[in-house]
C-alpha atoms as a PDB file:
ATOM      1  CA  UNK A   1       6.927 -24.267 -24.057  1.00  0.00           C
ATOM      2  CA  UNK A   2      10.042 -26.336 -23.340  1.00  0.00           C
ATOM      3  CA  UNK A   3      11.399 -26.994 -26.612  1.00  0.00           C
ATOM      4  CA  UNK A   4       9.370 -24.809 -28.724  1.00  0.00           C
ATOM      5  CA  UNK A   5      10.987 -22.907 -31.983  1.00  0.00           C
ATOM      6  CA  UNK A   6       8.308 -20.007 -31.881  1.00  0.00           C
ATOM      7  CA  UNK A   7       9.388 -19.299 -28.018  1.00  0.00           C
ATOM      8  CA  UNK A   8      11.484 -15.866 -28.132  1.00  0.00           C
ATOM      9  CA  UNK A   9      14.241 -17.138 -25.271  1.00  0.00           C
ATOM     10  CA  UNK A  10      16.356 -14.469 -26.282  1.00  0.00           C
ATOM     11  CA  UNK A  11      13.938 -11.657 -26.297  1.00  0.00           C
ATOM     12  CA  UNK A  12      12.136 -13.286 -23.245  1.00  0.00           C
ATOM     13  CA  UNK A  13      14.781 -13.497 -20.965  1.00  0.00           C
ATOM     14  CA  UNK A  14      16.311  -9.462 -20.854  1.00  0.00           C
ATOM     15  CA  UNK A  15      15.695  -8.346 -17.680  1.00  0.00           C
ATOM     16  CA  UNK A  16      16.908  -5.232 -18.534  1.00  0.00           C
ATOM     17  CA  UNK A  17      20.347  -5.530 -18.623  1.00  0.00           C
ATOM     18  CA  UNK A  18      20.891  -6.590 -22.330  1.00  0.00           C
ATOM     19  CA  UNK A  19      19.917  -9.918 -24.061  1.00  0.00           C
ATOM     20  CA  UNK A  20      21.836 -12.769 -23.059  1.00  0.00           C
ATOM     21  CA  UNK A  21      24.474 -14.604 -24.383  1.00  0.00           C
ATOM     22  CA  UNK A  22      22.862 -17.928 -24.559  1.00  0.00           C
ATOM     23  CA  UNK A  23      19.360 -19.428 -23.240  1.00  0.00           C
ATOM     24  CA  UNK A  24      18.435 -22.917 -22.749  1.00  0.00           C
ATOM     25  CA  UNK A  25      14.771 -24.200 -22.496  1.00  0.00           C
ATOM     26  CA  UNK A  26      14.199 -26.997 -19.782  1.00  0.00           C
ATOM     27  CA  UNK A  27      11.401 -28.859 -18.249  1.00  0.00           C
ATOM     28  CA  UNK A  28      10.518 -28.309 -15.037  1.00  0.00           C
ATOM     29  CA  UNK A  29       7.349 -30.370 -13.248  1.00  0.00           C
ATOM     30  CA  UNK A  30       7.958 -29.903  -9.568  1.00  0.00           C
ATOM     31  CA  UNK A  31       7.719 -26.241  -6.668  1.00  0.00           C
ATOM     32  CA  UNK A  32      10.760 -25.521  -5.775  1.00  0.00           C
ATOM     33  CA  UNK A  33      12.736 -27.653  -8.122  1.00  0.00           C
ATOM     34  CA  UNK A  34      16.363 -26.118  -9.453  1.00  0.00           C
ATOM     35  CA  UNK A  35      17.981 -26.482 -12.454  1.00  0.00           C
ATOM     36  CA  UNK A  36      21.157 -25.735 -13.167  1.00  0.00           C
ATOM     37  CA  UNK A  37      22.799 -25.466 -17.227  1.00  0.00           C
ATOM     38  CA  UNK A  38      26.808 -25.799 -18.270  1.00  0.00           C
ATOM     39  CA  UNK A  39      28.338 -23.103 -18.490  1.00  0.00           C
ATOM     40  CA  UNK A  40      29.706 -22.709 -22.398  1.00  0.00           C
ATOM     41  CA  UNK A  41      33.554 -22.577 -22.521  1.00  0.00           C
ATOM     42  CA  UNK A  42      35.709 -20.030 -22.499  1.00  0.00           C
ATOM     43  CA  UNK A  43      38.805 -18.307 -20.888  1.00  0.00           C
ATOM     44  CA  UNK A  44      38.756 -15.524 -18.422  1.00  0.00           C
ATOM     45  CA  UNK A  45      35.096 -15.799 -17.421  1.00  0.00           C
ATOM     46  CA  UNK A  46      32.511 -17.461 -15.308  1.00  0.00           C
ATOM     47  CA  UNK A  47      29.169 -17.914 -16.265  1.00  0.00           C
ATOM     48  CA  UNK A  48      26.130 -19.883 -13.963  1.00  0.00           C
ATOM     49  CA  UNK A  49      22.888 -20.445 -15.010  1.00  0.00           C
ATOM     50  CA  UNK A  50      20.217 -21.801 -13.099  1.00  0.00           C
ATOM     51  CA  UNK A  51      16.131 -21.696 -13.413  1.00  0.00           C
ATOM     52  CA  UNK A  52      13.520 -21.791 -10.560  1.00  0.00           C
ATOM     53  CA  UNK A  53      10.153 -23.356 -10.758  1.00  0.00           C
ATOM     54  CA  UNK A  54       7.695 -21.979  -8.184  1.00  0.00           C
ATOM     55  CA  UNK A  55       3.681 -22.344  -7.450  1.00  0.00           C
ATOM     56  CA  UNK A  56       2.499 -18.356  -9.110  1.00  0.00           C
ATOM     57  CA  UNK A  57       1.589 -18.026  -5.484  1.00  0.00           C
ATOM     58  CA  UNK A  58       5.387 -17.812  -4.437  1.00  0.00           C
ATOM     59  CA  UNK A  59       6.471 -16.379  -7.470  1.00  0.00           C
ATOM     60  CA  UNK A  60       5.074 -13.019  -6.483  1.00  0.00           C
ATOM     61  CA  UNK A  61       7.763 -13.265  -2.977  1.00  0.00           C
ATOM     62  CA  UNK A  62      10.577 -14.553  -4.876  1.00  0.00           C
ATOM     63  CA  UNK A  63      10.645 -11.554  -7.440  1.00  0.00           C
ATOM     64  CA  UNK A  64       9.953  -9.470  -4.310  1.00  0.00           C
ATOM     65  CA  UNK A  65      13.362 -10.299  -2.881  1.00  0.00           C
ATOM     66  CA  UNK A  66      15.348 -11.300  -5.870  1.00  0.00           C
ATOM     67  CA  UNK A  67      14.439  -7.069  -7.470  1.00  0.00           C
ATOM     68  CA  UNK A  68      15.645  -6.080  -3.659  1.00  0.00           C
ATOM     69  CA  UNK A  69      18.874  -7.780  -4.433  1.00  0.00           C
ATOM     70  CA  UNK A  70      19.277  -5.777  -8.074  1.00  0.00           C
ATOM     71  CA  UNK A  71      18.556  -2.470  -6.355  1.00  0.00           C
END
């Protein structure tokens, strides 16, 4: 999907805390492999981005312990 127009990013990516501010789409080929986005500018704030690529057989621990850390 990385690069599509039809892809809802915005829409896609609230996790129930309101849409974002900004999404970026990247490509990803490898388990385990982080990326991390700029920040846009702006005073007063900080703002990091990152996206995790995992095997859909880790993906179900990951979102295990990353909810745990929400609650």
């Amino acid at each position: 999907m990385a690069g599509s127009t039809r892809f809802p990013a915005y829409e896609a990516a609230d996790f129930g805390w309101g849409p974002p501010s900004r999404t970026e789409l990247v490509t990803m080929n490898h388990d385990g492999q982080v990326v991390l986005v700029a920040a846009k500018g702006g005073a007063g704030g900080v703002q990091a981005s990152g996206a995790l690529s995992l095997h859909p057989a880790h993906m179900d621990a990951f979102k295990s312990h990353f909810e745990g850390y929400l609650d």
